[in-house]
Structure formats: structure tokens, C-alpha cells
Protein backbone atom coordinates (compact mmCIF):
# COMPACT_ATOMS: atom_id res chain seq x y z
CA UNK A 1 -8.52 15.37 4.43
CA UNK A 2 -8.82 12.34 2.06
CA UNK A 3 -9.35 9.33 3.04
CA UNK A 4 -5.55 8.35 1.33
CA UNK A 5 -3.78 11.10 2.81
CA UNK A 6 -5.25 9.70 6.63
CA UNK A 7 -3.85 6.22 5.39
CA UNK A 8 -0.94 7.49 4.87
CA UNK A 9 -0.82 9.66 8.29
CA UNK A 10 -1.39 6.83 10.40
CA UNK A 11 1.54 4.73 8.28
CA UNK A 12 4.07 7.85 9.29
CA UNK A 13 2.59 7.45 12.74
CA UNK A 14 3.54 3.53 12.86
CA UNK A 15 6.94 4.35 11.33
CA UNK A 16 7.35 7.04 13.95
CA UNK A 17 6.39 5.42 17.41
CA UNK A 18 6.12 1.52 16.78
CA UNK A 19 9.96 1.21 18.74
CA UNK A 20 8.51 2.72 21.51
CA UNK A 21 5.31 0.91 21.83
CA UNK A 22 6.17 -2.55 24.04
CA UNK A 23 2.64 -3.45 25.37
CA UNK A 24 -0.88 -4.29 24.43
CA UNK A 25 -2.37 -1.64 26.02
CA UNK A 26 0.14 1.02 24.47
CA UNK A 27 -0.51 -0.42 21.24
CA UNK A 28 -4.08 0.24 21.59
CA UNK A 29 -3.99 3.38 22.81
CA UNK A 30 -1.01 4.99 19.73
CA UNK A 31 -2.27 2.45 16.78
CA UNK A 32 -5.50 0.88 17.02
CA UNK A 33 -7.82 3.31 18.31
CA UNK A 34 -6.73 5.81 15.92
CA UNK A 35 -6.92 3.11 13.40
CA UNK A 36 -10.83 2.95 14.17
CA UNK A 37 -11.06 6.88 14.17
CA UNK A 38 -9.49 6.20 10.39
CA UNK A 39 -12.59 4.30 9.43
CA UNK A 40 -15.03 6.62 11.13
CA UNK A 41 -15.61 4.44 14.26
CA UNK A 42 -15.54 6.42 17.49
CA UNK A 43 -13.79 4.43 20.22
CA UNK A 44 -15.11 6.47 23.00
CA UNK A 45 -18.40 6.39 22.54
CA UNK A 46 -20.00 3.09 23.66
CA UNK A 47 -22.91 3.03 20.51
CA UNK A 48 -20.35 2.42 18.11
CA UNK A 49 -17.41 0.71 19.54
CA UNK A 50 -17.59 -1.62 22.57
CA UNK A 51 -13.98 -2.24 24.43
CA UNK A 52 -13.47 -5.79 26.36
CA UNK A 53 -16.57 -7.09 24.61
CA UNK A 54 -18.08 -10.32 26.31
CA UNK A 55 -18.16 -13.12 23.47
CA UNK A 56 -18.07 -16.17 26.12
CA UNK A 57 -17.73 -19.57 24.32
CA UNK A 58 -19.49 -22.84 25.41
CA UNK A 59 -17.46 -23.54 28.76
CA UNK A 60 -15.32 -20.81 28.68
CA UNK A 61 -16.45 -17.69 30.58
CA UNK A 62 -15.44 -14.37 31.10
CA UNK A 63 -13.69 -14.30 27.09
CA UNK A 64 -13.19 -10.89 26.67
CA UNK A 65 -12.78 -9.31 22.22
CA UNK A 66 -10.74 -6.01 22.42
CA UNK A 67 -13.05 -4.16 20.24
CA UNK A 68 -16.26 -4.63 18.82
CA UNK A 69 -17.44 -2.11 16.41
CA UNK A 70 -21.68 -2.10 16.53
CA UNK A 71 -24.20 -1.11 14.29
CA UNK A 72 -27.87 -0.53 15.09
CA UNK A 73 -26.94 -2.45 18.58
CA UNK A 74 -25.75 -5.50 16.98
CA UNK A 75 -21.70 -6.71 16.64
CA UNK A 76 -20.80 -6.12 13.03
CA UNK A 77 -16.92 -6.38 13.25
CA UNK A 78 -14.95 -7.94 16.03
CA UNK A 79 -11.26 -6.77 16.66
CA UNK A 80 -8.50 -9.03 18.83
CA UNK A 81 -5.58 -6.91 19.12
CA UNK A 82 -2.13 -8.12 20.30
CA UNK A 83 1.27 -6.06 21.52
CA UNK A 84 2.92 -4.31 18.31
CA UNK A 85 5.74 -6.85 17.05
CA UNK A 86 3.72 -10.05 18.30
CA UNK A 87 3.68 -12.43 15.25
CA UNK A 88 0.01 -12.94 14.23
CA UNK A 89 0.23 -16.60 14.01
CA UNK A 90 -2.67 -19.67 13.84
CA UNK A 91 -2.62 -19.59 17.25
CA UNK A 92 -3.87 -15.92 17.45
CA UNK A 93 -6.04 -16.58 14.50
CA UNK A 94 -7.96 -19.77 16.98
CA UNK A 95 -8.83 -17.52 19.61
CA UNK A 96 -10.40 -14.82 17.45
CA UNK A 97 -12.24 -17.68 15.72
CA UNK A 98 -13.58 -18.94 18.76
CA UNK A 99 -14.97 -15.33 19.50
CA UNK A 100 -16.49 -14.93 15.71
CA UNK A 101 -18.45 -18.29 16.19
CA UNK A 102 -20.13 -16.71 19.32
CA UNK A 103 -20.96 -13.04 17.50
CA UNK A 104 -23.33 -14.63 14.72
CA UNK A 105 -24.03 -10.82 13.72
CA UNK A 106 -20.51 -10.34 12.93
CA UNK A 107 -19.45 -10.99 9.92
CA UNK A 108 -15.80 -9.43 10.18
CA UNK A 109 -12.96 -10.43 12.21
CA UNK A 110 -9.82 -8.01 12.43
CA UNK A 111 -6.26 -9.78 14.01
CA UNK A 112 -3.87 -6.93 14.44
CA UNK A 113 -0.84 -5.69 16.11
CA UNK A 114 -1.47 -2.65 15.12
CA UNK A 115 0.99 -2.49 12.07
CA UNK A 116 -0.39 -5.90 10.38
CA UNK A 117 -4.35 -5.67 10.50
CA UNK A 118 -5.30 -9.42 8.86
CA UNK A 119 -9.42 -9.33 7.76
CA UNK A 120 -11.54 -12.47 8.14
CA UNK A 121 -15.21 -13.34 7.89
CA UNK A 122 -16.71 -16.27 6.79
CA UNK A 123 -17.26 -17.12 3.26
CA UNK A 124 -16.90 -20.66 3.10
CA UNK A 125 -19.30 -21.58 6.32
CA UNK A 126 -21.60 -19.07 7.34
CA UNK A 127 -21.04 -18.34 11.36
CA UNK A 128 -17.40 -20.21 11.20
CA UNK A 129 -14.71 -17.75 10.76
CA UNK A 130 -12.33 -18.42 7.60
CA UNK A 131 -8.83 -20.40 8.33
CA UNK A 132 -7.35 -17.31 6.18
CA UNK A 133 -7.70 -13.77 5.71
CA UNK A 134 -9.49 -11.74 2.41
CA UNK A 135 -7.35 -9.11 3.21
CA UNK A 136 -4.03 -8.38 5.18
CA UNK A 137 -3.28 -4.28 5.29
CA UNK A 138 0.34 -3.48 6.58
CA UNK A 139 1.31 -0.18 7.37
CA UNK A 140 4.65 -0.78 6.97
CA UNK A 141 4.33 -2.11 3.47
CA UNK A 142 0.93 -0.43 2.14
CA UNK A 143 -0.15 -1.95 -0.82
CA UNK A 144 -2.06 0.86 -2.32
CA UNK A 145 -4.79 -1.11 -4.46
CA UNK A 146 -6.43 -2.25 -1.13
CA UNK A 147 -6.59 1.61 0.34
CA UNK A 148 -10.28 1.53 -1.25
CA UNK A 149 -11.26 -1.88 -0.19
CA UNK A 150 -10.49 -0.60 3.23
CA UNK A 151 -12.34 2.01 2.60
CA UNK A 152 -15.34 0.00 2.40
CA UNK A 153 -15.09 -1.16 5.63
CA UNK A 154 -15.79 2.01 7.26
CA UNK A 155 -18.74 3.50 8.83
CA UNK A 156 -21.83 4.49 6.36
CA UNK A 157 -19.79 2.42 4.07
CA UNK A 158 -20.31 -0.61 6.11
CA UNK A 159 -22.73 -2.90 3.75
CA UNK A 160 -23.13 -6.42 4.61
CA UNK A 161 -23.65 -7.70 0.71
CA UNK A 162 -21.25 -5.07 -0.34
CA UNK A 163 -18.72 -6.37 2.47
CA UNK A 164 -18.86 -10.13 1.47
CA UNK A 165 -18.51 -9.23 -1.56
CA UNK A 166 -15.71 -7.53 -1.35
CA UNK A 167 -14.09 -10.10 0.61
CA UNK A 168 -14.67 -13.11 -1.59
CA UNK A 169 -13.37 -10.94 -4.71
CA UNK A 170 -10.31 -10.09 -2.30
CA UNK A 171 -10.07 -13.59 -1.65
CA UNK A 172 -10.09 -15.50 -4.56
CA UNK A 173 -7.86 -12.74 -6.07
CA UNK A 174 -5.72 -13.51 -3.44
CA UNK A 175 -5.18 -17.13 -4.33
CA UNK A 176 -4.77 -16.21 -8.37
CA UNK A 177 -2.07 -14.06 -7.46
CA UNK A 178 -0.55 -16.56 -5.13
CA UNK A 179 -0.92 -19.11 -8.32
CA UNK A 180 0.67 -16.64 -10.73
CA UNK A 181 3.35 -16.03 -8.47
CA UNK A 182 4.37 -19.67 -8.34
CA UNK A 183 3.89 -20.30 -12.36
CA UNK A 184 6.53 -16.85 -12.46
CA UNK A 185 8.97 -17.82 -10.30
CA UNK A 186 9.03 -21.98 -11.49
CA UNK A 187 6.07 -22.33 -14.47
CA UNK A 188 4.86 -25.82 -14.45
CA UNK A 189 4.74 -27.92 -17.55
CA UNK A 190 0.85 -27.14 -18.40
CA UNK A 191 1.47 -22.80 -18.04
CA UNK A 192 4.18 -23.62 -19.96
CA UNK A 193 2.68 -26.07 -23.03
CA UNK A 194 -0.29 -22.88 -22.84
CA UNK A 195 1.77 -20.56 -24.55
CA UNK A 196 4.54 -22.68 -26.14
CA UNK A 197 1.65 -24.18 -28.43
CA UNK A 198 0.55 -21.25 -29.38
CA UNK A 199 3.98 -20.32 -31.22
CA UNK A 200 5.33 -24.07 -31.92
CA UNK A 201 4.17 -26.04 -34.64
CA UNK A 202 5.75 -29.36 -33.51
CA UNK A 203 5.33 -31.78 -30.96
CA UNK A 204 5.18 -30.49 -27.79
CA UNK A 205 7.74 -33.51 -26.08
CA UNK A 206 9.47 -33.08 -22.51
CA UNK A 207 12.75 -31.54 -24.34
CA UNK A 208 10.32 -28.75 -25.61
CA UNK A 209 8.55 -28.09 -22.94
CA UNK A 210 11.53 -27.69 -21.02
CA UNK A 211 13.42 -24.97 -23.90
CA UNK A 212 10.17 -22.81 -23.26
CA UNK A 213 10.06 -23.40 -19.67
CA UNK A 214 12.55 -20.25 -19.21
CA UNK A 215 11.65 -18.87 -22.09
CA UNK A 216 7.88 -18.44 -20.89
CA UNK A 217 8.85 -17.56 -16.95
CA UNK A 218 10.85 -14.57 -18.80
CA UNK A 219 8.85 -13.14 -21.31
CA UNK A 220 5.89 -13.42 -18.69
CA UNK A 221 7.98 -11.17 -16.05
CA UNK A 222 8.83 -8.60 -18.28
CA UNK A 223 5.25 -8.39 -19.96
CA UNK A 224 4.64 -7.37 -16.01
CA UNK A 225 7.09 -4.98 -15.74
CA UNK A 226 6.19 -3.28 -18.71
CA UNK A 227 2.78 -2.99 -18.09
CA UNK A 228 4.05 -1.62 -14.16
CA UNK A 229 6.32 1.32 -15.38
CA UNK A 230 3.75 1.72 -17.89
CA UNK A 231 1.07 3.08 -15.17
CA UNK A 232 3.74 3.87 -12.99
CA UNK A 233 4.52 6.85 -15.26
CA UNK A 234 0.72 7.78 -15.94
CA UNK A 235 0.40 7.83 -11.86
CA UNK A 236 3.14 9.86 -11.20
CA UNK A 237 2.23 12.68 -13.84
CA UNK A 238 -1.22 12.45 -13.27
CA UNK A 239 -2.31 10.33 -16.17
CA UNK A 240 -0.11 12.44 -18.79
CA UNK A 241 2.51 10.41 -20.44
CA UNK A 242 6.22 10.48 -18.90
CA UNK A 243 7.60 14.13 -19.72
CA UNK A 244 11.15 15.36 -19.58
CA UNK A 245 11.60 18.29 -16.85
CA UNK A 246 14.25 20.25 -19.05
CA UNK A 247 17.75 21.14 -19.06
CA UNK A 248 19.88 22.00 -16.23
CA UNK A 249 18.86 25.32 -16.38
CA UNK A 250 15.30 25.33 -14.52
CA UNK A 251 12.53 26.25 -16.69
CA UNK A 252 14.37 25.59 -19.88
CA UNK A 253 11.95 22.69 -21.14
CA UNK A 254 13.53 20.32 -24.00
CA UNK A 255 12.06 18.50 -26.76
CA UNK A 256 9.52 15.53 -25.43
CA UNK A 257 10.24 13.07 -28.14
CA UNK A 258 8.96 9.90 -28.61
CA UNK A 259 12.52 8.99 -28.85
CA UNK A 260 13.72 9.93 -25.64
CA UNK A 261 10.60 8.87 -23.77
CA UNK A 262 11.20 5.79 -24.75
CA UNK A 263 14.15 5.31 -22.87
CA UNK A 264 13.06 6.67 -19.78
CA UNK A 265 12.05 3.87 -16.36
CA UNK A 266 10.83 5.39 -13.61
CA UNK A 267 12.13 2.68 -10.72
CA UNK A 268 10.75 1.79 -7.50
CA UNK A 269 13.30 3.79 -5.94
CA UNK A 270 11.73 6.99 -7.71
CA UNK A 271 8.47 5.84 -6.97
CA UNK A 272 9.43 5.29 -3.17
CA UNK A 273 11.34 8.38 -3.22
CA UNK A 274 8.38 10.51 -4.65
CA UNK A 275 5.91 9.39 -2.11
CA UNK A 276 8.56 10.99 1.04
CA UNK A 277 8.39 13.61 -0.85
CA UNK A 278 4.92 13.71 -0.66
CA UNK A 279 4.66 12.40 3.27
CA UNK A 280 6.87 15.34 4.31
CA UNK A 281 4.45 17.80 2.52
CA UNK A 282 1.29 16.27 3.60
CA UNK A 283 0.57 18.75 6.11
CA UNK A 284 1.67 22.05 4.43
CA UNK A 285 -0.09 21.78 0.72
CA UNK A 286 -2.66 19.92 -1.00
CA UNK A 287 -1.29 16.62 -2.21
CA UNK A 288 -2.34 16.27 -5.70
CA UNK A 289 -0.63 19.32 -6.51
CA UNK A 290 2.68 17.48 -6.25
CA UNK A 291 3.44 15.68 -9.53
CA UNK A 292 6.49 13.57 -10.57
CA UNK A 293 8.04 13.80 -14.06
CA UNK A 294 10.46 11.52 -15.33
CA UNK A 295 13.28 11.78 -17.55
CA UNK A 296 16.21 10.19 -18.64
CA UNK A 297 19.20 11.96 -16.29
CA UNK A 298 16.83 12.50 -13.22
CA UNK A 299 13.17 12.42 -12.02
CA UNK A 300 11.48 15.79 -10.86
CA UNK A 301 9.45 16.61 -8.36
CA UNK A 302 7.07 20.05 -9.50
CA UNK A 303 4.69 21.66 -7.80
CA UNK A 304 1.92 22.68 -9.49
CA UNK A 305 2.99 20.17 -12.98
CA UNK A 306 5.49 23.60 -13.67
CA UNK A 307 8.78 23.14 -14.49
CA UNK A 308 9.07 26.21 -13.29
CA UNK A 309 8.40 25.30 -9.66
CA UNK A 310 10.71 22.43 -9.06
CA UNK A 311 10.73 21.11 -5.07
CA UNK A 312 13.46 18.60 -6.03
CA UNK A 313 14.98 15.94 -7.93
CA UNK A 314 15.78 12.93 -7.58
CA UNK A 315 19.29 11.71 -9.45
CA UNK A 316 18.82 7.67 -8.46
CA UNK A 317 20.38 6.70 -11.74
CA UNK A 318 24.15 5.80 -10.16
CA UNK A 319 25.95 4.17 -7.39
CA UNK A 320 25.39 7.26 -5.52
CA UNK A 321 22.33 8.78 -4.87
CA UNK A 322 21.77 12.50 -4.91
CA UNK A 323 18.95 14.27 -3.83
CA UNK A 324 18.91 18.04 -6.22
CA UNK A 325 17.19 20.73 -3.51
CA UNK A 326 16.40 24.60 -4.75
CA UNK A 327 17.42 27.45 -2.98
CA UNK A 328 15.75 31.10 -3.50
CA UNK A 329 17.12 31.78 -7.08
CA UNK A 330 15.94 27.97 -7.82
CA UNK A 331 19.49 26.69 -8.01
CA UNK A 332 19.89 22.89 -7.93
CA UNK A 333 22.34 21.94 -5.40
CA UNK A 334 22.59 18.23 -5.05
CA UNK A 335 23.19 16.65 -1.91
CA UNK A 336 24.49 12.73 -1.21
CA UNK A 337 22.39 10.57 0.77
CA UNK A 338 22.50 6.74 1.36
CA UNK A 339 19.09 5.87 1.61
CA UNK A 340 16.00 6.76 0.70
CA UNK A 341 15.17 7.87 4.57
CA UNK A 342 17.99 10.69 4.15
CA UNK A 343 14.95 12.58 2.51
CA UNK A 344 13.21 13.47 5.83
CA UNK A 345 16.65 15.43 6.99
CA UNK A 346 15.49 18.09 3.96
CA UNK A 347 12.19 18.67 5.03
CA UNK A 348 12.42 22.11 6.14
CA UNK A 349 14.23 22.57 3.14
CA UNK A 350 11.46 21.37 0.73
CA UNK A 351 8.76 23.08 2.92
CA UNK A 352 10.72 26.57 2.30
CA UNK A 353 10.73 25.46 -1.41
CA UNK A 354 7.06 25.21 -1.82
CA UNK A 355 6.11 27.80 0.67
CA UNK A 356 8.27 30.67 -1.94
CA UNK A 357 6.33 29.07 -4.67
CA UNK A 358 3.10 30.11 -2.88
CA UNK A 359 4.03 33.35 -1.50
């Protein structure tokens, strides 16, 4: 199993068990120890991870870290876990500092509740833990772009250089983003006079600057969501441009023109949609066999990239949603759901679907 697909096991296992959980210990046991199995650390044996880990600081005794994952003997990454639903705030972050300061081999500091795993070290003061994280991973909410920087965190991937690294890229990234974010949502008068005097050939006075204010904030957001459905459609078909499934009639492929391509936006809700798909099959078939093609009335779910081996589609494009199963003959039938968890309830229906397909 890929190191994705376990990612995304452990994020059904949050979604599936974090109402139950309602203490620390719990917590540990459902969500953070197999969260250290996930980067190769085994929790029950002592030589790699240490549980209730001394890390006393000046006259406070008996200070106890969670975890400590070891390498070679020494503490390389120190984990403070809290009950699932506790908000990871400052305070939180102050007591794991304390226990960083005393670790001087550790140059990582986790702050979880077992959903929300927030990454420190210390890049600006070597030995004094960071007053932010490089990285925060949520299961809930997985941004996918940091499944390989997580990645990098796990055993014989664990590199010191490599690690800090990592996190001051992560960082600094971090804060851009945070920047460009603010410029998008209200662009201050130097982003804007950037671009506006690039394309105006007068003065650039307050009464200017403020015409291209929206003007700039605009054409900068949909730049970005171009540029998103863009790779959004190369993901989803496997790095193939956006192709129409066919007609209603399964199998009967139509015309890809540039024309009609052209018109076609996969949404987030496709996107979303795609990946249940994919979650509910995780267990019977091999993941990158599933591919998503896009086209204007519907998006398709194939097995295989054959339109002849259609698992579902997905009709997101009205009020109504409609999710089009196949029975034995590969008939459509479309059935109404409200949200985008209706899905699971046709899992033993898309299983069968697949399963024929590979009998």
C-alpha cells in the first residue's frame, strides 16, 4: 500500500471514530499511535518510540512528552498529544516548547489532537522551539501538496538537513501564501500600482490606483482559478487533457473537440465527489486504476480510463444532485442525494460495479 492511500486510510479512520473518542488516552490509542505506524515508527517497541518520555525542565520535575520518536538512542521528534476536539492553542504550544528546549537532539516538535497534527522545530534559534508551526496536517481537511512533505518525516526518511530544510521551505511558503491571500482578498496600493503600471501610461494618482484596485484583486483570482481547473483536469484523467465520456448510451464515445472542451469545469464538488469514490474502493482495487473524465452534462468515473467500464457519474451540474450508478447491463440509473456523504450509502453498489468489470 502507498504511502497516499495509508494517508488517506487513517483520514476515513478520523472521520469514522473521532465522535466516539472523548479522552486523551483513547485518542492515543485510535489516532496517534496508528498515526506513528503511518510514518514507519513502531510504538511498541521501546528503540524507536519512547511513551511518557522524561524531558524535566529547570525546576519542574517529573514533566512527562507523550511520545518521543528515537533514532540511534537519541530524541529526534517529540510528540505532546491532547484529547481529540481540544483546541491546540498557545497555551498547548508553551508546554511543548518547554519540553523541546530540554531535548537539544530534537529538532521536531508535533502538537496534535490527533485530527490537527501542527509541526515545529526551530529555525529561527537553534534549541528554542518556533512560536509557529512549518507545517499543520489535518485529517479532516488534507491538503494534498503536504502528503510528501510528511512523507519526509518518516523513518529512513528522517534526515536532519533534509528535515530543516523542508521546514524552512514549508515555512516561508507559508507566510507568502498568507501574504497573497491578504493582497487577493483586499490588494494594497503597492500590489496594486505593480501591475496597473504595467498597462497604464498615465499617472498613477490615488483615483487610479483605486479603479485598478478591483480590477487587479479580480483578474488575479481568476488567473488562479484557471490555472486550478487547469491541473485539476490533468489530475483527474491522469495527465490527459479533459475528455468527454460519450453519449447516454455507454460506450458510445462523441467527438472530443476543442470546442466542447473548452466549456467543460470540473468543480470542487466533482473533485470531492471523485475522491469518495475512490475512498470507498480503496480496499477492493488498485487506486490509480480509477480515473475521472469530465464533460459538459456530467463527470465520469471509469475504471480502467474505458468508457466502457463506467462505476458512476456524477450529474453535480443543477440544484439537485444525482449520483448515475450501473447495474449488470451497464444501465445508468440516477439516484438523488443531498450531499456529497450520500455516496458512501452506494458502496456495495459501486463495489458490485467494479467487481463485474473484473470478473
Amino acid at each position: 500500500m502507498d504511502f497516499q492511500t495509508s494517508v488517506a486510510n487513517l483520514a476515513m479512520r478520523v472521520k469514522d471514530l473521532r465522535d466516539l473518542i472523548e479522552t486523551e488516552e483513547a485518542t492515543k490509542n485510535a489516532f496517534i499511535q496508528p498515526f506513528l505506524q503511518l510514518l514507519g515508527y513502531d510504538p511498541s517497541d521501546p528503540r524507536v518510540v519512547v511513551p511518557e518520555y522524561t524531558a524535566d525542565t529547570g525546576t519542574k520535575k517529573n514533566e512527562k512528552v507523550d511520545y518521543v520518536v528515537m533514532k540511534e538512542g537519541k530524541p529526534i521528534m517529540l510528540f505532546e498529544c491532547k484529547s481529540c476536539g481540544t483546541s491546540l492553542d498557545q497555551g498547548k504550544a508553551n508546554q511543548l516548547h518547554r519540553y523541546f528546549q530540554n531535548t537539544p537532539t530534537a529538532r521536531v516538535g508535533v502538537l496534535t489532537d490527533g485530527v490537527i497534527y501542527e509541526f515545529y522545530s526551530d529555525l529561527d534559534k537553534p534549541n528554542l522551539m518556533d512560536p509557529k508551526p512549518f507545517m499543520i496536517f489535518d485529517f479532516e481537511n488534507i491538503d494534498e501538496t503536504l502528503i510528501v512533505e510528511l512523507q519526509k518525516l518518516g523513518q529512513g526518511n528522517f534526515n536532519e538537513d533534509t528535515t530543516l530544510n523542508a521546514a524552512q521551505n514549508l515555512k516561508y511558503t507559508r507566510q507568502i501564501k498568507r501574504f497573497l491571500s491578504q493582497e487577493l482578498d483586499s490588494p494594497s496600493d503597492d500590489f496594486v500600482r505593480q501591475f496597473a503600471s504595467k498597462i497604464y501610461s498615465g499617472p498613477l494618482r490615488a483615483n487610479v490606483i483605486e479603479e485598478f484596485r478591483s480590477r487587479v484583486a479580480q483578474a488575479a483570482r481568476d488567473y488562479i482559478n484557471d490555472k486550478i481547473d487547469e491541473r485539476l483536469k490533468k489530475a483527474m484523467t491522469g495527465g490527459k487533457d479533459s475528455a468527454v465520456l460519450g453519449s447516454t448510451e455507454t460506450g458510445d464515445v462523441e467527438n472530443n473537440s476543442e470546442k466542447e472542451n473548452s466549456k467543460i469545469t470540473t468543480t470542487e464538488e466533482e473533485f470531492e465527489g471523485f475522491h469518495i469514490v475512490k475512498s470507498i474502493l480503496r480496499e477492493d482495487i488498485d487506486l490509480s486504476r480509477i480515473v475521472m473524465r469530465d464533460k459538459q452534462s456530467y463527470c465520469g468515473i471509469l475504471l480502467d480510463d474505458n468508457n466502457r467500464k463506467p462505476i458512476c457519474r456524477l450529474h453535480f451540474n443543477a440544484t439537485q444532485k444525482y449520483l448515475g450508478v450501473f447495474d449488470e447491463n451497464k444501465t445508468e440509473e440516477r439516484k438523488p442525494i443531498e450531499t456529497l456523504d450520500d455516496i458512501y450509502s452506494f458502496a456495495n453498489q459501486l463495489k458490485a460495479t467494479i467487481a463485474q468489470y473484473d470478473d
